[in-house]
C-alpha atoms as a PDB file:
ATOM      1  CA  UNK A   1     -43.980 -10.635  10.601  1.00  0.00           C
ATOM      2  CA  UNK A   2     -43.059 -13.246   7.998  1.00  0.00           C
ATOM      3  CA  UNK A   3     -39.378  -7.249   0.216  1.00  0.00           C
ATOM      4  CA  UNK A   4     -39.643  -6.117  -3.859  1.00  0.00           C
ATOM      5  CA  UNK A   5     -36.207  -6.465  -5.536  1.00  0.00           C
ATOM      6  CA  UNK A   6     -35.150  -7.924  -8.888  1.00  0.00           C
ATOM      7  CA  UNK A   7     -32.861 -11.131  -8.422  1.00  0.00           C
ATOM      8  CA  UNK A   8     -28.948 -10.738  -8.575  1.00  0.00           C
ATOM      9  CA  UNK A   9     -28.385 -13.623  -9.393  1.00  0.00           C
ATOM     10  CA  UNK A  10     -29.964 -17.542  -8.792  1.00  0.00           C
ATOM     11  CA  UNK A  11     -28.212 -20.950  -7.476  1.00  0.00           C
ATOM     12  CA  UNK A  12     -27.742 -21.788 -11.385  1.00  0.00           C
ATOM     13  CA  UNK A  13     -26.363 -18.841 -12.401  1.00  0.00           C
ATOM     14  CA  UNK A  14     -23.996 -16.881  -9.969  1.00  0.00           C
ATOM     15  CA  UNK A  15     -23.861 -13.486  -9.799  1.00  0.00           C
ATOM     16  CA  UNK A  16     -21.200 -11.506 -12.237  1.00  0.00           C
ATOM     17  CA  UNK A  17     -18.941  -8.540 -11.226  1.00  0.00           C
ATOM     18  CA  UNK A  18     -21.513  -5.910 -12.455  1.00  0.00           C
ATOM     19  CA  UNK A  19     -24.252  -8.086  -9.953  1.00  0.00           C
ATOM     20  CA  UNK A  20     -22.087  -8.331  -7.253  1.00  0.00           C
ATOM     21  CA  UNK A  21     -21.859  -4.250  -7.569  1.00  0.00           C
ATOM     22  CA  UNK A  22     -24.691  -3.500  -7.628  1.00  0.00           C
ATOM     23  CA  UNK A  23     -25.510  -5.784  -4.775  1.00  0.00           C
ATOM     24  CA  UNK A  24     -22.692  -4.199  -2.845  1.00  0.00           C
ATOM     25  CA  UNK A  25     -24.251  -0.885  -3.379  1.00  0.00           C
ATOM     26  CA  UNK A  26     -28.136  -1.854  -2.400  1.00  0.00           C
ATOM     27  CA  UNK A  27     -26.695  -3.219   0.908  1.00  0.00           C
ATOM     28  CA  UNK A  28     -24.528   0.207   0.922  1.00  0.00           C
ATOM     29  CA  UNK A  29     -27.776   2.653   0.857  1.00  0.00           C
ATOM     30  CA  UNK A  30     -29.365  -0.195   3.270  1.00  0.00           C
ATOM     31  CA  UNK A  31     -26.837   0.059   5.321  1.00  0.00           C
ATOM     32  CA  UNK A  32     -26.730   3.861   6.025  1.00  0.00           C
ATOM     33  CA  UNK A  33     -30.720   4.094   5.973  1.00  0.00           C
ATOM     34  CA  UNK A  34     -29.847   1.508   9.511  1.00  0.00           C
ATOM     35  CA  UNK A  35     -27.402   4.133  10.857  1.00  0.00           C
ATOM     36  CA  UNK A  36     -29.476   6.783  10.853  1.00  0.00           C
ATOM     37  CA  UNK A  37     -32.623   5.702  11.962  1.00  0.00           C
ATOM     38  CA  UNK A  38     -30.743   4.245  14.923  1.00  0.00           C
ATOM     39  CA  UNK A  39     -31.126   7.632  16.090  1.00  0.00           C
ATOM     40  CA  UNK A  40     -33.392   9.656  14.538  1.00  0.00           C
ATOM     41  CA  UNK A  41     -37.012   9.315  13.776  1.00  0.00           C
ATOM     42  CA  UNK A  42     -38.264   8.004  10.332  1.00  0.00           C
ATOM     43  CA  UNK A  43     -39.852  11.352   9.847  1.00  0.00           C
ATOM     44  CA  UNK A  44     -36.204  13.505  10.314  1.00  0.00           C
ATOM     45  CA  UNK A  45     -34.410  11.647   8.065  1.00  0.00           C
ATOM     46  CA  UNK A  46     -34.485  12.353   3.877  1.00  0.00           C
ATOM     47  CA  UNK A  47     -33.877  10.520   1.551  1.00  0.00           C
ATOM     48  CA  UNK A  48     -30.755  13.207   0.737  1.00  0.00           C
ATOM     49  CA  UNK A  49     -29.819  12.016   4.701  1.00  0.00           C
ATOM     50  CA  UNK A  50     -29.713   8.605   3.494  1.00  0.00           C
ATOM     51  CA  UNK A  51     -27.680   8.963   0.074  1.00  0.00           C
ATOM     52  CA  UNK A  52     -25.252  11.527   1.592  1.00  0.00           C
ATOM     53  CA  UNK A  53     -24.793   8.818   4.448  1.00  0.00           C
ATOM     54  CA  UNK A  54     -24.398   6.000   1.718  1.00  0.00           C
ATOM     55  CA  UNK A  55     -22.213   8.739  -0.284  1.00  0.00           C
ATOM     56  CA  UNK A  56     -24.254   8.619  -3.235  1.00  0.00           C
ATOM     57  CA  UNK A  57     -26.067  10.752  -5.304  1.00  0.00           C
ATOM     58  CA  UNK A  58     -30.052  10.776  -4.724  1.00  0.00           C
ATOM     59  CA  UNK A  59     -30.590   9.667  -7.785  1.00  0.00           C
ATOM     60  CA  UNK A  60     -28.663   6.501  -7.533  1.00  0.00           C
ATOM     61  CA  UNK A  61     -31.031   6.090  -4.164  1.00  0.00           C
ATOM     62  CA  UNK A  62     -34.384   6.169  -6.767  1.00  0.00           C
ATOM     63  CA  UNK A  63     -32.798   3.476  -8.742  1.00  0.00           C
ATOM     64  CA  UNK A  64     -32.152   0.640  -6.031  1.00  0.00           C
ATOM     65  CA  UNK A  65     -35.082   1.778  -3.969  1.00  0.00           C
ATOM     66  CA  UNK A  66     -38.700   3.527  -5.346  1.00  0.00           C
ATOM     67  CA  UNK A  67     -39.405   5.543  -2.025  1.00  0.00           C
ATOM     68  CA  UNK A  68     -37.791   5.851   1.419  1.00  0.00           C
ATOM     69  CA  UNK A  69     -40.408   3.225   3.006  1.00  0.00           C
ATOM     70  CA  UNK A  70     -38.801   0.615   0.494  1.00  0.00           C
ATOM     71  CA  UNK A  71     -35.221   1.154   2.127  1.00  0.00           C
ATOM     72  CA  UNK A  72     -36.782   0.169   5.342  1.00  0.00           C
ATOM     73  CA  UNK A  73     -39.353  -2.780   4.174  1.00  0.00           C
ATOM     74  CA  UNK A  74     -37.766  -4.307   0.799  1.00  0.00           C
ATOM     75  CA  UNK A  75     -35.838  -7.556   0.822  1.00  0.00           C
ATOM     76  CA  UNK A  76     -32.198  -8.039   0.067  1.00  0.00           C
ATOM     77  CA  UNK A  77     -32.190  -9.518  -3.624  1.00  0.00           C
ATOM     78  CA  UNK A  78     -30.693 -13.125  -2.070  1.00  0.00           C
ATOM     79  CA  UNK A  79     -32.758 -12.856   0.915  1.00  0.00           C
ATOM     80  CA  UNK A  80     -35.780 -15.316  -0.548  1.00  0.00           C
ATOM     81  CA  UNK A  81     -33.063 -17.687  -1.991  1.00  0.00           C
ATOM     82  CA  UNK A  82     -31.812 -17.607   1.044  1.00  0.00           C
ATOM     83  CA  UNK A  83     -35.615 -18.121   2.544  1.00  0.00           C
ATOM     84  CA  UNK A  84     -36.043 -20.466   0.570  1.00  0.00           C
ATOM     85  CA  UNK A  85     -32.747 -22.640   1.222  1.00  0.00           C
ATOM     86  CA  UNK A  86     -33.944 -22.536   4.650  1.00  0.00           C
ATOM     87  CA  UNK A  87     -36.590 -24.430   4.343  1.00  0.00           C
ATOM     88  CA  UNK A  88     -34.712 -27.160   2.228  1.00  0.00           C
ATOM     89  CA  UNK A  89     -32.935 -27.925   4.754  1.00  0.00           C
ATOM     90  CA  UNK A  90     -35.394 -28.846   7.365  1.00  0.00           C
ATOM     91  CA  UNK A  91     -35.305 -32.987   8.018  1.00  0.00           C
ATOM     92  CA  UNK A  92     -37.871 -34.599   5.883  1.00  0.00           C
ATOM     93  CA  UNK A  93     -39.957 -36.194   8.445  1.00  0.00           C
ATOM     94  CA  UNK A  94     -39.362 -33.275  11.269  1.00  0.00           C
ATOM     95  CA  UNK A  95     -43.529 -32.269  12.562  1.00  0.00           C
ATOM     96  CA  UNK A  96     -44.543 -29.594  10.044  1.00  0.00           C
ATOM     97  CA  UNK A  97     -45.229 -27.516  13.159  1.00  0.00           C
ATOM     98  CA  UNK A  98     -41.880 -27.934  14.438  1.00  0.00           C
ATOM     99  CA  UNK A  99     -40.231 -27.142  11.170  1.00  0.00           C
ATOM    100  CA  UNK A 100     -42.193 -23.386  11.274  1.00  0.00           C
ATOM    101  CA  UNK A 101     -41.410 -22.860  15.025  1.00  0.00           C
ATOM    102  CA  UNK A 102     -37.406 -23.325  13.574  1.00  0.00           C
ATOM    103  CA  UNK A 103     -37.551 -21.759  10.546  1.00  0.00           C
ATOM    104  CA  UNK A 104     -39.281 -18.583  12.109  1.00  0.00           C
ATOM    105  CA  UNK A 105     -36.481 -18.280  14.751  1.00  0.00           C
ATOM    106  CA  UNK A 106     -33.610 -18.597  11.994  1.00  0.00           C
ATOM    107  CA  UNK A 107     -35.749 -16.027  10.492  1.00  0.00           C
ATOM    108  CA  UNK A 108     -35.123 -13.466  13.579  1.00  0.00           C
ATOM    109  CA  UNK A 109     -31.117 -14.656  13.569  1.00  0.00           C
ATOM    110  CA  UNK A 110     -30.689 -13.736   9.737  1.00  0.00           C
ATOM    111  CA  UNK A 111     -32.764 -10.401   9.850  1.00  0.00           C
ATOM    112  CA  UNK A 112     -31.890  -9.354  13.679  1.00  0.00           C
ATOM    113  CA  UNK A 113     -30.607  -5.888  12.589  1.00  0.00           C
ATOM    114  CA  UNK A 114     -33.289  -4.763   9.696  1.00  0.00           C
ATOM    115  CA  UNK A 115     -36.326  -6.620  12.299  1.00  0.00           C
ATOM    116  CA  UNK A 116     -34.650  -3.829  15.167  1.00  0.00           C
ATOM    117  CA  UNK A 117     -34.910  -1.055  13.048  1.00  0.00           C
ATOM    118  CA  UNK A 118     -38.743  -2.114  11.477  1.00  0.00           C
ATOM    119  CA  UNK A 119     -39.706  -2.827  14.481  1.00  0.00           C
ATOM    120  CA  UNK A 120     -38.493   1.186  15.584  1.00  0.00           C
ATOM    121  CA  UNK A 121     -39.519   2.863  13.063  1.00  0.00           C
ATOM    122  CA  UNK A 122     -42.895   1.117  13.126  1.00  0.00           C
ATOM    123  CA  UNK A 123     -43.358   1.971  16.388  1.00  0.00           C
ATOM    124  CA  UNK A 124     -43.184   5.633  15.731  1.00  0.00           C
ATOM    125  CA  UNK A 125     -45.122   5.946  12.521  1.00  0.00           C
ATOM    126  CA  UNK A 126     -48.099   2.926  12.392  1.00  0.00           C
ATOM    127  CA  UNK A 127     -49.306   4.258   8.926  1.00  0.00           C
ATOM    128  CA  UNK A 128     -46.408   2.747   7.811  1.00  0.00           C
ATOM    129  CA  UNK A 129     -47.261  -0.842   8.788  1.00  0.00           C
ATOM    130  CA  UNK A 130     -49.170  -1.715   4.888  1.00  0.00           C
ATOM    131  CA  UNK A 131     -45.410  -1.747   4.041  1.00  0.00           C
ATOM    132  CA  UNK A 132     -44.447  -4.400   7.056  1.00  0.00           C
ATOM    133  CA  UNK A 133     -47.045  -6.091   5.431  1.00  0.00           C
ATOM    134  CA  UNK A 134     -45.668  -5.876   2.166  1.00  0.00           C
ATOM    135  CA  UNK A 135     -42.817  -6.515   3.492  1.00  0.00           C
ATOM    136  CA  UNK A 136     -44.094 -10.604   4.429  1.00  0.00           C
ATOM    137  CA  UNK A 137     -46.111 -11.276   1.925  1.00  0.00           C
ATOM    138  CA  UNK A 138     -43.297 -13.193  -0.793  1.00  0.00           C
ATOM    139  CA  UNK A 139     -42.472 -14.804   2.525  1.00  0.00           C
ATOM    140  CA  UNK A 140     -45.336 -16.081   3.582  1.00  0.00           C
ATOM    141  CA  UNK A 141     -46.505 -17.063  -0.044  1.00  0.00           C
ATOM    142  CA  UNK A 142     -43.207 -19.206   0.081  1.00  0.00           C
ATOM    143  CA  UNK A 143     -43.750 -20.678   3.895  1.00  0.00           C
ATOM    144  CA  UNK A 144     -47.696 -21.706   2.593  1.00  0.00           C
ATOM    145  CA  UNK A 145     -46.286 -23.695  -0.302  1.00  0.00           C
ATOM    146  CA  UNK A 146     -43.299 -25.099   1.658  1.00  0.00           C
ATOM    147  CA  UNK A 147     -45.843 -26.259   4.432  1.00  0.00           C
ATOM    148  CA  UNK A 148     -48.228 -27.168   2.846  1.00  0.00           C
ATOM    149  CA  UNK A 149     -46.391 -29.428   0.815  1.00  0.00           C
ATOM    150  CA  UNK A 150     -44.820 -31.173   3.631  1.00  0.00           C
ATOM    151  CA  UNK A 151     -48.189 -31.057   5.580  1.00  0.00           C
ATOM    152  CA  UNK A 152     -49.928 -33.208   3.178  1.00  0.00           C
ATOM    153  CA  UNK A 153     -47.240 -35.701   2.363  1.00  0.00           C
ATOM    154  CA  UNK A 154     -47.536 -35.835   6.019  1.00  0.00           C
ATOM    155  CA  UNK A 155     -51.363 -36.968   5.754  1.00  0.00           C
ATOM    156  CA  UNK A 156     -53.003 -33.571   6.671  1.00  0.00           C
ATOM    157  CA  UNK A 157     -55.190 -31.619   4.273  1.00  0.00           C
ATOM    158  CA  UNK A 158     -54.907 -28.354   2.000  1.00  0.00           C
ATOM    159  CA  UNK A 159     -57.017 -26.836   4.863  1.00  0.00           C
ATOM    160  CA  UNK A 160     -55.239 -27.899   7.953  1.00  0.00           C
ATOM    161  CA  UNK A 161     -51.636 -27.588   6.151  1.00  0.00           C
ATOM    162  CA  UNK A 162     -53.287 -23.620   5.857  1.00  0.00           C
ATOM    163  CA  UNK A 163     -54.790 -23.103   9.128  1.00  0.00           C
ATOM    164  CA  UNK A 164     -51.355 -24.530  10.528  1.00  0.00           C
ATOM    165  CA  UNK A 165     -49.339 -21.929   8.806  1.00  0.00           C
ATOM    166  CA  UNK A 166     -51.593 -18.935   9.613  1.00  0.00           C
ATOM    167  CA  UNK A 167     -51.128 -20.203  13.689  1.00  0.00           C
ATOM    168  CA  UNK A 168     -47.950 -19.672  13.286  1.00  0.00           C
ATOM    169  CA  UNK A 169     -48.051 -16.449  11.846  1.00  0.00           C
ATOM    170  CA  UNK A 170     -50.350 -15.422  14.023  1.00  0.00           C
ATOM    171  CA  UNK A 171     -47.881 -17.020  16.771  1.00  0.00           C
ATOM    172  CA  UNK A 172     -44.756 -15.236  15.741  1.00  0.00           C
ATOM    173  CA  UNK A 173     -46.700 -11.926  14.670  1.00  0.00           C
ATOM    174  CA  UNK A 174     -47.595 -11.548  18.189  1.00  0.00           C
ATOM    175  CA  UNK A 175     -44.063 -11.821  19.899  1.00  0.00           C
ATOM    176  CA  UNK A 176     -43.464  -9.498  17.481  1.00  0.00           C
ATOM    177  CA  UNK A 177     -45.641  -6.794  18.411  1.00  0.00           C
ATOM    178  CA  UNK A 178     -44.990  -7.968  22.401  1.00  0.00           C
ATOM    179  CA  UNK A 179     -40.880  -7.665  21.879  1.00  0.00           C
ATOM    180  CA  UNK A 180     -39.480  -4.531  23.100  1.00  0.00           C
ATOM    181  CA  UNK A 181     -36.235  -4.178  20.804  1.00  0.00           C
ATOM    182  CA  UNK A 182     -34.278  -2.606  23.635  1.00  0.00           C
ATOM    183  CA  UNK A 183     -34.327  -6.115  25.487  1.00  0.00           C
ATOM    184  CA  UNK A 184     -32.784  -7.704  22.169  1.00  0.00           C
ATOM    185  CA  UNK A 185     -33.400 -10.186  19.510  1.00  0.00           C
ATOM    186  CA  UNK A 186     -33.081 -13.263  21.344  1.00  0.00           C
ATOM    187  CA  UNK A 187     -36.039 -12.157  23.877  1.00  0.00           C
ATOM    188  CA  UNK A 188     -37.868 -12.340  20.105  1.00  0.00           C
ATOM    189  CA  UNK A 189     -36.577 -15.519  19.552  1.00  0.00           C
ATOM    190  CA  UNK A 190     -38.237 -16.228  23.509  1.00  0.00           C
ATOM    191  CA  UNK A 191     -41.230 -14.561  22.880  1.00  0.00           C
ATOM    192  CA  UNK A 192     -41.567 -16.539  19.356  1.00  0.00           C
ATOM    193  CA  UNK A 193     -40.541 -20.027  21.143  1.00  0.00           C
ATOM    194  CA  UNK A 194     -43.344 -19.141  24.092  1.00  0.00           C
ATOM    195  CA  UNK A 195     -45.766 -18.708  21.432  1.00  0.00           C
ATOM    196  CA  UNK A 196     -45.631 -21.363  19.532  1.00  0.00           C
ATOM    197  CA  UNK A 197     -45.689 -23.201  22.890  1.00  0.00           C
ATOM    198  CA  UNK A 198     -48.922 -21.918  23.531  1.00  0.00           C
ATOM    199  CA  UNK A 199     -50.393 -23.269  19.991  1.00  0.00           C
ATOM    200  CA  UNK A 200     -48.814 -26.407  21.222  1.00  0.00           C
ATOM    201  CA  UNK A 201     -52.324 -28.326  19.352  1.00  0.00           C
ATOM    202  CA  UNK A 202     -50.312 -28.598  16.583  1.00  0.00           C
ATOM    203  CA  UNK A 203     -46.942 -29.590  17.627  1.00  0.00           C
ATOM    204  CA  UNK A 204     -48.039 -33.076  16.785  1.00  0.00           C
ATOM    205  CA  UNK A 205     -48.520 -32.569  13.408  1.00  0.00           C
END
């Protein structure tokens, strides 16, 4: 559950005017890819569907996005900043595995509309799910460092600061694939909360 874009942009170095449109734009063709597969199935819509939608041209599409998976699965360029701020601001001596359960629920707030239509189109085409995978992986690189960092200060090992992490996204991977979208992001936040309640082992640590 836990995207591939070029930075717009860091913390030290704000984005210009040129960033900002370009940023604008990305979010634009995002935007209208959401629309339509709302109500269509991945399959019926182009990628002509989506730039007419996002009114522009398909080549401008091919340079923001390399295929009409990546509209779906990539990350918006501040989205790991913003990933990653989120984990900064966890308290310093919250339990490691209360820290994930958290940061996995913001995760669902933050993402509610792009995790609906994932979790859609998904649904109708499983070949597809090598990109949700994709999709994770900077995230989940990010969450292992974060955690595991935190675990050991904490006095646990490499190896249970990595087991830990993979319980929880084993724990919010399955509320995942158990939410039904039509009953809403915050029965995902639920089944995500219930989970981790069930892993409850490591809410000590």
């Amino acid at each position: 559950m836990f995207i591939s874009s070029s930075p717009m942009g860091t913390a030290e170095s704000p984005p210009g005017l040129r960033e900002r449109k370009k940023l604008q734009t990305w979010r634009d063709i995002r935007a209208a890819a959401i629309r339509l597969l709302r109500d269509h199935d991945f399959a019926d819509v182009s990628v002509d569907m989506i730039a007419a939608e996002a009114n522009v041209s398909r080549a401008t599409f091919f340079n923001y996005f390399a295929s009409k998976d990546a509209v779906v699965f990539d990350a918006d360029p501040e989205e790991l900043a913003a990933y990653r701020s989120l984990l900064d601001t966890r308290p310093d001596h919250e339990p490691v595995w209360t820290s994930l359960q958290q940061i996995l629920v913001a995760t669902v707030d933050s993402a509610s509309e792009q995790i609906v239509v994932q979790h859609h189109v998904l649904q109708r085409n499983p070949t597809l799910a090598g990109g949700g995978r994709t999709y994770g992986d900077q995230f989940r690189h990010t969450l292992i460092q974060w955690a595991t960092q935190r675990a050991v200060a904490a006095g646990s090992t490499e190896f249970q600061a990595a087991l830990m992490v993979a319980t929880a996204d084993a724990a919010a991977t399955t509320a995942y694939r158990f939410w039904d979208p039509a009953s809403g992001t915050q029965a995902l936040r639920d089944l995500i909360t219930a989970a981790f309640g069930t892993t409850a082992p490591y809410s000590s640590s």
